[in-house]
Protein backbone atom coordinates (compact mmCIF):
# COMPACT_ATOMS: atom_id res chain seq x y z
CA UNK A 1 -63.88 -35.45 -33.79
CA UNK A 2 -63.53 -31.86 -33.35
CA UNK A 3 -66.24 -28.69 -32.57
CA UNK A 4 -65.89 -25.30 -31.43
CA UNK A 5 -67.57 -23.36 -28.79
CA UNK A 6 -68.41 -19.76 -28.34
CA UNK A 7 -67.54 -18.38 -25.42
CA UNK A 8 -67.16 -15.05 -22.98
CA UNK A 9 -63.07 -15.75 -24.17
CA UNK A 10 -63.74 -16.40 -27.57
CA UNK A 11 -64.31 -19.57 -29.81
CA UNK A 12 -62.70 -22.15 -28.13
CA UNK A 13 -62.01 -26.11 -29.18
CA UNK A 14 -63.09 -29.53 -28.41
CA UNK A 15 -61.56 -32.51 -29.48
CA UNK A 16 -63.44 -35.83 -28.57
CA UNK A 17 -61.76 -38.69 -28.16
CA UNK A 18 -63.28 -42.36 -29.02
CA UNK A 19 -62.80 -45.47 -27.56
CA UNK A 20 -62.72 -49.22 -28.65
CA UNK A 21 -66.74 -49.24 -29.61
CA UNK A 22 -67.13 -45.90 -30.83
CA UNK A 23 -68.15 -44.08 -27.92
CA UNK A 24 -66.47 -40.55 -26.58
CA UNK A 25 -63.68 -41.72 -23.77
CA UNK A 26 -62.19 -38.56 -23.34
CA UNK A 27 -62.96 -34.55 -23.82
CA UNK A 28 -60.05 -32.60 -24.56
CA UNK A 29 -60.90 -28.93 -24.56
CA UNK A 30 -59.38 -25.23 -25.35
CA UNK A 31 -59.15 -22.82 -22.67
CA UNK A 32 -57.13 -20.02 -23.91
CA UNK A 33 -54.27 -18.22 -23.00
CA UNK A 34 -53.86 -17.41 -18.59
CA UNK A 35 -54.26 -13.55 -18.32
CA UNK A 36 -51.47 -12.59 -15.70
CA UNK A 37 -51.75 -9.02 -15.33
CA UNK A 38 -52.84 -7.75 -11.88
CA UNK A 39 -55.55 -5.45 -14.24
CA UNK A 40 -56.91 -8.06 -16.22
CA UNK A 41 -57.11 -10.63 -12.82
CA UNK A 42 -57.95 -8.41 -11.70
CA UNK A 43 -56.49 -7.65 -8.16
CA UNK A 44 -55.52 -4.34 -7.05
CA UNK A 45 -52.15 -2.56 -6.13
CA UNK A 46 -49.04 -1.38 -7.42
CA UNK A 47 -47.74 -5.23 -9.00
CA UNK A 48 -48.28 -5.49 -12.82
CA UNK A 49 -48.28 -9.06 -12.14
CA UNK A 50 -48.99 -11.23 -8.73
CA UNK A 51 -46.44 -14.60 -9.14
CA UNK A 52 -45.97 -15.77 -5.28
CA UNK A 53 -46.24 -11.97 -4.29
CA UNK A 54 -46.48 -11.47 -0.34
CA UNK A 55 -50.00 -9.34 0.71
CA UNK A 56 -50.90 -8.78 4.20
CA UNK A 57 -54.22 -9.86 4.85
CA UNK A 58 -55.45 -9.55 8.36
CA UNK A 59 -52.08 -9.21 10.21
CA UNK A 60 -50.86 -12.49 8.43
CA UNK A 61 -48.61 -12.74 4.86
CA UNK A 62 -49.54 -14.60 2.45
CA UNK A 63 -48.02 -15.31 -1.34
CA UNK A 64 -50.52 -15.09 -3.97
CA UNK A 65 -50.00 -15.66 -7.43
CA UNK A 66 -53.49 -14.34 -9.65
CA UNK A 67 -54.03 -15.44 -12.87
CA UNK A 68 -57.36 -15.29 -14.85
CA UNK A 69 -58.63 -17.53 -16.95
CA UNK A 70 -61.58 -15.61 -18.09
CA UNK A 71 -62.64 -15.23 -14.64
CA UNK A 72 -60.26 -14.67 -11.46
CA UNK A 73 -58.33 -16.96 -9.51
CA UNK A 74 -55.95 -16.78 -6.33
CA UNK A 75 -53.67 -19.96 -5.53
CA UNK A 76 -52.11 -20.34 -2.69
CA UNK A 77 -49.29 -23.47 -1.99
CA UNK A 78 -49.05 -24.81 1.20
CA UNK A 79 -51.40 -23.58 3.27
CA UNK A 80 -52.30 -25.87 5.99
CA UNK A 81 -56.01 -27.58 6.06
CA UNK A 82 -57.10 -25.93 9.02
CA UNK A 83 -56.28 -22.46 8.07
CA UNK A 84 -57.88 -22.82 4.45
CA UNK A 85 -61.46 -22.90 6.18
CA UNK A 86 -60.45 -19.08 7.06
CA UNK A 87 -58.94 -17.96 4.15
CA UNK A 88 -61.06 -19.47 1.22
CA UNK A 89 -64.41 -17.06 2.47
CA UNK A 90 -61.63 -14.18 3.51
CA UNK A 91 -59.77 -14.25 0.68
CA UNK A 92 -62.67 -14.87 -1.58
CA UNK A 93 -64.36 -11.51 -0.84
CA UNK A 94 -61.41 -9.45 0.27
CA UNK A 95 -60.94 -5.89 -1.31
CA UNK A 96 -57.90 -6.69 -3.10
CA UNK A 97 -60.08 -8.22 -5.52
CA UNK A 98 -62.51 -6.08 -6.55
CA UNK A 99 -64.77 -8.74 -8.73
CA UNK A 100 -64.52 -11.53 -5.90
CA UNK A 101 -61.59 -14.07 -7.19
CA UNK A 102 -61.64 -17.82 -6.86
CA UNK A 103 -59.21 -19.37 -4.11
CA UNK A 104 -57.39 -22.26 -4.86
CA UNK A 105 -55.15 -23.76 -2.09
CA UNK A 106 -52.78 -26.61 -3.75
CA UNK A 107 -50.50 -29.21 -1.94
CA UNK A 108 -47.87 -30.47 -5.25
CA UNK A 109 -48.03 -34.32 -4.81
CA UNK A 110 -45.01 -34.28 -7.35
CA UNK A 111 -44.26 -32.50 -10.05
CA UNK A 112 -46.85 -34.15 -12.32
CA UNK A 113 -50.01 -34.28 -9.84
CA UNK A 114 -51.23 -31.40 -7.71
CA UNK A 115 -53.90 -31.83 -5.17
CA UNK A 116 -56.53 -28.82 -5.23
CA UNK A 117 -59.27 -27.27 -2.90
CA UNK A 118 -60.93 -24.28 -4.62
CA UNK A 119 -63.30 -21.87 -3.04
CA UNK A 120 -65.28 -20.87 -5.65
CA UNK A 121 -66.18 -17.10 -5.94
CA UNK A 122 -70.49 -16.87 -4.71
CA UNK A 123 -70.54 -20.87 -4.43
CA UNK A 124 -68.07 -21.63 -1.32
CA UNK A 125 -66.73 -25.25 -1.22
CA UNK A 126 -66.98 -26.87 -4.75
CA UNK A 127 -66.66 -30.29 -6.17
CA UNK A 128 -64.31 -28.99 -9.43
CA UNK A 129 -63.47 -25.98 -10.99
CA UNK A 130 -62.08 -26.53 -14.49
CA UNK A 131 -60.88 -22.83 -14.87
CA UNK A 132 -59.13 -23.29 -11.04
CA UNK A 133 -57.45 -26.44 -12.07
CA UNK A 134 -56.10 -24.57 -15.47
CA UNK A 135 -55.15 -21.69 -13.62
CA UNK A 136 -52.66 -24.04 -10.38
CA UNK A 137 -50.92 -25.35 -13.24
CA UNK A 138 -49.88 -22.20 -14.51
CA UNK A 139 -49.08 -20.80 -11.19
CA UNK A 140 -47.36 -23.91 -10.21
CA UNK A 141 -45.41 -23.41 -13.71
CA UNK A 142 -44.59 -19.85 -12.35
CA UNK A 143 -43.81 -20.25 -9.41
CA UNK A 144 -41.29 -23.18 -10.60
CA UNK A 145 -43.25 -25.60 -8.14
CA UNK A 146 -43.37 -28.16 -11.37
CA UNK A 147 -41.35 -28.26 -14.43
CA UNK A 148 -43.40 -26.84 -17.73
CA UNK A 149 -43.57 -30.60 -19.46
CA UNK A 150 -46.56 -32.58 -20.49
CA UNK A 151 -49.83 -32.84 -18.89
CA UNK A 152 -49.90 -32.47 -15.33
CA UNK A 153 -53.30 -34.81 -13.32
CA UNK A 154 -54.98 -31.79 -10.91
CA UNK A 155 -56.68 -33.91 -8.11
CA UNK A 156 -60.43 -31.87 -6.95
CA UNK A 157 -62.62 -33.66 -4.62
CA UNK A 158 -64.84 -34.50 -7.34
CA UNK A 159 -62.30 -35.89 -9.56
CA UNK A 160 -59.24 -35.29 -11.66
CA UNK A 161 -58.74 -33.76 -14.80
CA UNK A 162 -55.21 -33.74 -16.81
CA UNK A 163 -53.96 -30.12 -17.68
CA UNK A 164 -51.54 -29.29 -20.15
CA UNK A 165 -50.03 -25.76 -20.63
CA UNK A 166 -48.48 -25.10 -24.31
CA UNK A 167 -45.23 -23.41 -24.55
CA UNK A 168 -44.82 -19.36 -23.48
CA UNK A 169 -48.40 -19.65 -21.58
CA UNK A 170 -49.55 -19.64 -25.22
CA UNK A 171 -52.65 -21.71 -24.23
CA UNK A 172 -53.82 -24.25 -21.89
CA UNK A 173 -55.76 -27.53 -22.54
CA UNK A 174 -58.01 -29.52 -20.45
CA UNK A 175 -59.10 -33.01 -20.80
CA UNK A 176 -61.25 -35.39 -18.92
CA UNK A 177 -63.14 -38.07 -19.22
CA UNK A 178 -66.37 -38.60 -20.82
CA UNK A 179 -68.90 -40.71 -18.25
CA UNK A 180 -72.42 -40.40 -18.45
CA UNK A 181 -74.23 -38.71 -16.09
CA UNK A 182 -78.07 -38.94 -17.18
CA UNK A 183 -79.91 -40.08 -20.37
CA UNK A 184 -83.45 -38.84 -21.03
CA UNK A 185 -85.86 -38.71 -23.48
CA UNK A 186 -86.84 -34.85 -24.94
CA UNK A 187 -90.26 -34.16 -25.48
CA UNK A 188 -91.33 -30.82 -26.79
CA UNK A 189 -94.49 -29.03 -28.10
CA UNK A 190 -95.25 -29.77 -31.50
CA UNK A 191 -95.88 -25.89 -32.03
């Protein structure tokens, strides 16, 4: 079973997947093609593109790769716990990014899991960010962290979600599963 969406990026899939008694197990859906260019990110300096580039931010490197997935993202690897408390507000509002940027800071578990905390741009701390985990795998991808094969399980704090980016960064899938969260009954105005 398949729909589309409109969207900010375009009409984008869904493909819902059914399990033994008819019921939707899994959501598989469309997220388009990464954006890489510093300008379309965006983030500003002299780079066309940011893949592990070193920035100094407050006295201290740091390797960024951006990537935007509609909306902006920063992922860092390897940044140590403590010091993510620092950079996700920092990093989040610093003037190299000019619209705000999510911050993802990913540990690679191996090279088909990746463990994610995202700072989400005007939210702080979040649960999940579907766009973040789309936009690690890429960078991960770039920054040869993983190999570019299959679907690759992104580990948030609010659950995982498997990723799959198509050949040449063409486009990226997510998919998820499908679990209730509320059931209610409408009732509108008969006008």
């Amino acid at each position: 079973l398949c729909f589309a969406i409109e969207t900010d990026r375009g009409v984008l899939r869904c493909e819902l997947e059914k399990d033994d008694t008819g019921g939707i197990r899994r959501v598989r859906v469309e997220m388009g093609a990464p954006m890489l260019e510093c300008s379309t990110v965006p983030m500003l300096g002299t780079k066309a593109t940011s893949i592990d580039a070193p920035y100094e931010v407050h006295g201290e490197t740091l390797h960024i790769t951006g990537v935007s997935m509609g909306n902006p993202h920063a992922i860092l690897f390897d940044i140590p716990e403590q010091r993510r408390a620092i950079l996700g507000p920092l990093l989040e509002s610093h003037e190299l990014f000019p619209q705000r940027t999510n911050v993802e800071f990913v540990d690679v578990i191996d090279k088909t899991h990746l463990k994610v905390a995202v700072y989400e741009r005007g939210c702080g701390w979040t649960q999940a960010c579907g766009t973040g985990a789309c936009a690690t795998v890429v960078a991960a991808i770039l920054t040869k962290r993983i190999p570019h094969e299959g679907e690759v399980d992104v580990q948030l704090p609010g659950g995982s979600v498997g990723i799959t980016v198509m050949p040449e960064l063409a486009n990226v899938w997510m998919s998820g599963d499908a679990v209730p969260v509320f059931c209610g009954t409408w009732v509108g105005s008969s006008s």
